[in-house]
Protein backbone atom coordinates (compact mmCIF):
# COMPACT_ATOMS: atom_id res chain seq x y z
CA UNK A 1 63.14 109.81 -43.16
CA UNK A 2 64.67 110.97 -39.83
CA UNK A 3 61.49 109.88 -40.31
CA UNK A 4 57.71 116.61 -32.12
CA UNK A 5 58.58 118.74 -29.47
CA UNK A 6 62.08 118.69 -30.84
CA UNK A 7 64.22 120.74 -28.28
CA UNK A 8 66.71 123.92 -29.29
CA UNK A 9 70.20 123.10 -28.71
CA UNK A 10 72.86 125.66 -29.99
CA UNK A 11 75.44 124.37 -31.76
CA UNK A 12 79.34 124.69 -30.55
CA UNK A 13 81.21 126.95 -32.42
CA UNK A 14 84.03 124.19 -33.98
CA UNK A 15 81.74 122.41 -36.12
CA UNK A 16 83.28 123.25 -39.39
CA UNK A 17 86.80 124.31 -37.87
CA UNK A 18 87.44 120.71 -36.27
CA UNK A 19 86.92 118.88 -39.59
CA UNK A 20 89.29 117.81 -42.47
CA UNK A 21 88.45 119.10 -45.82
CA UNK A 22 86.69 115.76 -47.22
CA UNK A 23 84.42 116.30 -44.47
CA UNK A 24 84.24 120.08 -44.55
CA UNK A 25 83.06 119.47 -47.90
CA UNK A 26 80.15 117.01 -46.98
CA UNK A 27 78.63 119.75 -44.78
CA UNK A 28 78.75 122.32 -47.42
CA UNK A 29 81.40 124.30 -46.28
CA UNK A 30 84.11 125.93 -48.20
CA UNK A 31 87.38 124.29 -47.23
CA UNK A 32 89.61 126.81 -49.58
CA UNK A 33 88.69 129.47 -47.33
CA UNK A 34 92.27 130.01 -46.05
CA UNK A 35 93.78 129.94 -41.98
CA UNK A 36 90.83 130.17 -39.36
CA UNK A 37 92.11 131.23 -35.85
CA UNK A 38 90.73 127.88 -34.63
CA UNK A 39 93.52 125.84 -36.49
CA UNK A 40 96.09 125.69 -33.83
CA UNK A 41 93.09 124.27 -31.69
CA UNK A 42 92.02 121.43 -34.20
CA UNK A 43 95.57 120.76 -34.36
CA UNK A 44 95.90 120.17 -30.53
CA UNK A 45 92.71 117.89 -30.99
CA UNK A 46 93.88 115.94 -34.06
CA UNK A 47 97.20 115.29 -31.37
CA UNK A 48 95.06 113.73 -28.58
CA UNK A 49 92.35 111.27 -31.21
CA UNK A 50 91.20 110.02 -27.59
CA UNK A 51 89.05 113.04 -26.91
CA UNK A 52 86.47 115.44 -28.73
CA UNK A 53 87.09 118.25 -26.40
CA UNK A 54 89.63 121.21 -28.18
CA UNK A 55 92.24 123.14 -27.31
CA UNK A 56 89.85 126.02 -27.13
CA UNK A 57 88.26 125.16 -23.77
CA UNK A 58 85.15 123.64 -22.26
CA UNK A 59 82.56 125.85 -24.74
CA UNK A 60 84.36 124.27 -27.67
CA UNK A 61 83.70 120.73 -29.37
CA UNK A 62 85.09 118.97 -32.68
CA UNK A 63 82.63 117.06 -34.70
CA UNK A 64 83.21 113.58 -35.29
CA UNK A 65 82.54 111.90 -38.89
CA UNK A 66 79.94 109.94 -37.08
CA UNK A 67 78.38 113.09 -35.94
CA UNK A 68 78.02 115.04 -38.98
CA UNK A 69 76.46 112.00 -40.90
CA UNK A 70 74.10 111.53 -37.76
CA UNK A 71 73.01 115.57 -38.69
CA UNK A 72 73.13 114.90 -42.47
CA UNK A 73 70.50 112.13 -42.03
CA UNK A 74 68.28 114.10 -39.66
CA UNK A 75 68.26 117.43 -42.28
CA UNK A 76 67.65 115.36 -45.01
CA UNK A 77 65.21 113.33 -42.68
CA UNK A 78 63.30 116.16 -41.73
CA UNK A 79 63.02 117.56 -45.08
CA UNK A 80 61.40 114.45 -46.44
CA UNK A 81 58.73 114.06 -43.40
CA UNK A 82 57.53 117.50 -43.78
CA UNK A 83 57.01 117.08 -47.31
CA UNK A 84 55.47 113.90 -47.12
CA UNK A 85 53.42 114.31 -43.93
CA UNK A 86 51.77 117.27 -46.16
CA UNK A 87 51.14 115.08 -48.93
CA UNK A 88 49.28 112.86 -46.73
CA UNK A 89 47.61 115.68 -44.75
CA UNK A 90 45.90 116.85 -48.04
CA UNK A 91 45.35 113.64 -50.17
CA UNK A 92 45.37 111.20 -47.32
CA UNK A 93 41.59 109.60 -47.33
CA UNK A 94 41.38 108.72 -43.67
CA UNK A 95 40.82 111.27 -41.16
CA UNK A 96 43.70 109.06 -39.17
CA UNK A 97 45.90 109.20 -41.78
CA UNK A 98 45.41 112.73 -41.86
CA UNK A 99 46.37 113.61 -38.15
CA UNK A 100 49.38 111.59 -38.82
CA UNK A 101 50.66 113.71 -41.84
CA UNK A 102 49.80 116.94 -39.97
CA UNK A 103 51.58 115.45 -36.44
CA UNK A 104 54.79 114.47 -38.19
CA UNK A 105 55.29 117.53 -40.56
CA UNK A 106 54.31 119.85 -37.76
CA UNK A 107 57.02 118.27 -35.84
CA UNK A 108 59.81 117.94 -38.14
CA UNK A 109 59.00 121.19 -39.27
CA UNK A 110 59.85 122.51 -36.01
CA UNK A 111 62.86 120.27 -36.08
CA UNK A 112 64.21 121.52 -38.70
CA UNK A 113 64.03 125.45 -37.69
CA UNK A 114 66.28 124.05 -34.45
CA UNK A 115 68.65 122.69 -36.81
CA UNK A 116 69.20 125.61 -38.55
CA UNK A 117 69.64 127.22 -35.01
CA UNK A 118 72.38 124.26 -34.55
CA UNK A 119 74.22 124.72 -37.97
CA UNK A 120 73.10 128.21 -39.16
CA UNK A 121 70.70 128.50 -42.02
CA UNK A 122 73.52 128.45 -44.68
CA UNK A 123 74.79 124.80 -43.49
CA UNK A 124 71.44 123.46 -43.68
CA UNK A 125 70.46 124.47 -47.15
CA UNK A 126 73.71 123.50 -48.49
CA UNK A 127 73.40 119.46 -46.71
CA UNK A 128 72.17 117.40 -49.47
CA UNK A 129 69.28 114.69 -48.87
CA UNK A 130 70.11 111.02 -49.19
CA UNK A 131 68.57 109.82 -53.31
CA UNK A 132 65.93 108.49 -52.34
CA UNK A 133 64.19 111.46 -50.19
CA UNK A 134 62.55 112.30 -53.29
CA UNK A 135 61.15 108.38 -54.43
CA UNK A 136 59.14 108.54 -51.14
CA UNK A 137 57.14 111.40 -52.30
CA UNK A 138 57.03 110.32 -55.95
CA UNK A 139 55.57 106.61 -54.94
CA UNK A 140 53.04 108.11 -52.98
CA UNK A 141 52.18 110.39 -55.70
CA UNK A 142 51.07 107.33 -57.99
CA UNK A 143 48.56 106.04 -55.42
CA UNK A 144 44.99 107.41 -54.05
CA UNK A 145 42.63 106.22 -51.69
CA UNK A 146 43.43 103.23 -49.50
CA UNK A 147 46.83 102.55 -51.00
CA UNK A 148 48.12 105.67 -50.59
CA UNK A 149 47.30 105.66 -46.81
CA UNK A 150 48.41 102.24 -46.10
CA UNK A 151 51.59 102.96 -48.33
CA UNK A 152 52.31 106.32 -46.15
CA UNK A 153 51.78 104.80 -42.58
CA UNK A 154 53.60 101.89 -43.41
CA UNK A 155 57.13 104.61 -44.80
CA UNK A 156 56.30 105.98 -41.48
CA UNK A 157 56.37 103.16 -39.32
CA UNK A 158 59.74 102.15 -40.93
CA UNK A 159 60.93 105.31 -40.92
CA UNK A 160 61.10 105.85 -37.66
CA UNK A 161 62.06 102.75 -36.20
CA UNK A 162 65.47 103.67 -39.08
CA UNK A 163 65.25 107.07 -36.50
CA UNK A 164 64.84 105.79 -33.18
CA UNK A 165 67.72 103.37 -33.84
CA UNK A 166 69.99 106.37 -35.05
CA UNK A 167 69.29 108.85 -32.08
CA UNK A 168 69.54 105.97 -29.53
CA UNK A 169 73.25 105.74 -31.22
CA UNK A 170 73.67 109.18 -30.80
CA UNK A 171 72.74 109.75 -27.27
CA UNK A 172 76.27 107.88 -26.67
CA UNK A 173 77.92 110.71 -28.78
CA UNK A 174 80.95 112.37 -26.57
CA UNK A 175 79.53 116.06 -28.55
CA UNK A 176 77.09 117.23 -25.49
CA UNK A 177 75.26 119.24 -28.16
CA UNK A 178 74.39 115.70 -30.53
CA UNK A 179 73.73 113.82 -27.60
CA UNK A 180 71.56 116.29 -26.12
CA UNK A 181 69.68 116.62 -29.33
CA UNK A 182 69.27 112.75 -29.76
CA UNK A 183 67.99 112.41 -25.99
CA UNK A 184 65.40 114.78 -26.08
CA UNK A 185 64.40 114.03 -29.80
CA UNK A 186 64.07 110.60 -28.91
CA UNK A 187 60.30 110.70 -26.92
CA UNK A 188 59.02 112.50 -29.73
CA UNK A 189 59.94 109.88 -32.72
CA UNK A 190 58.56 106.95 -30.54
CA UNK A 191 55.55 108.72 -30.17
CA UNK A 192 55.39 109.52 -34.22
CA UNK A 193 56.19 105.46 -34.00
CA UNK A 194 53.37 104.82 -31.78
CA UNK A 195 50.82 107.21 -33.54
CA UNK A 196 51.67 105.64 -37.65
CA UNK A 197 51.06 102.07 -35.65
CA UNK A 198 47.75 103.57 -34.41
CA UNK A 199 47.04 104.59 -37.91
CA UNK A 200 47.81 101.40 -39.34
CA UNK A 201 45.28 99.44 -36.78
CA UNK A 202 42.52 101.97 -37.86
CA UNK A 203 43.26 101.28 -41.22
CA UNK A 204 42.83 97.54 -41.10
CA UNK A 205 39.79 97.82 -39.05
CA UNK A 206 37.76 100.13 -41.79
CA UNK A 207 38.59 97.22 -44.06
């Protein structure tokens, strides 16, 4: 559901090093792994709770909790879009319905090739989706015709107002590399918005 021209942003190099092992663990990474040369520097930044900068210097950033579940939710998000915008693309019955599956899962799809550019590939594969990123799919999957595009454009409208909502939160993220994502991701969901609410008008009108 976080549910394009989504904008490379490389990631900063503390992203697993700056977390505890609880949260190490949510991202997929191994926390048994032994000393990493960065642990004097998360140290100095678990000191000073006031600031997400480390010890390592200006290039270097810890990841808040807030952060990492903010990139959870747009991998799993992403995932879901693409798969469902190319459910819609093929057994969609309204040419505007369509355009709206190909638009969304051409975007995200992008999105999620930046992501893996944030995280690296093995990060990405390993983040599990939220339960229900495989209901949407499996709802849609028991309708045709009509009800399956009204069903679609109406996950997508609610989708991404979920999105907007959660990347206008993270534009005030202190991580330059979240907030930077979330600001220039932002344009791109309202216009997804905009588009499923176009859709949806259509829709009503062939009625």
């Amino acid at each position: 559901m976080i549910k394009q021209s989504f904008i490379a942003v490389a990631v900063a190099a503390a992203l697993t090093s700056a977390c505890d092992s609880k949260n190490m663990d949510a991202l997929g990474v191994n926390s048994n792994a032994g000393p990493r040369p960065q642990d004097s520097a998360t140290a100095a930044a678990n000191a000073n709770p006031g600031s997400e900068r480390t010890a390592q210097g200006a290039g270097a950033w810890t990841w808040s909790v807030n952060d990492q579940q903010f990139v959870q939710k747009v991998v799993a998000g992403g995932r879901q879009e693409v798969e469902l915008g190319r459910f819609a693309q093929e057994h969609g019955s309204s040419e505007a319905v369509k355009q709206l599956g190909q638009h969304i899962a051409d975007d995200h799809e992008r999105a999620n090739r930046e992501l893996e550019s944030m995280l690296g590939s093995g990060d990405v594969a390993r983040t599990s989706a939220p339960a229900d990123s495989e209901n949407g799919r499996a709802r849609l999957e028991q309708l045709s015709g009509a009800a399956l595009d009204r069903a679609y454009v109406e996950q997508m409208i609610d989708d991404h107002q979920k999105d907007i909502t959660e990347f206008q939160r993270a534009t005030q993220s202190s991580n330059p590399t979240v907030r930077a994502f979330a600001e220039k991701t932002l344009p791109t969901l309202r216009a997804h918005l905009q588009q499923a609410r176009d859709a949806q008008a259509k829709l009503g009108k062939s009625e």
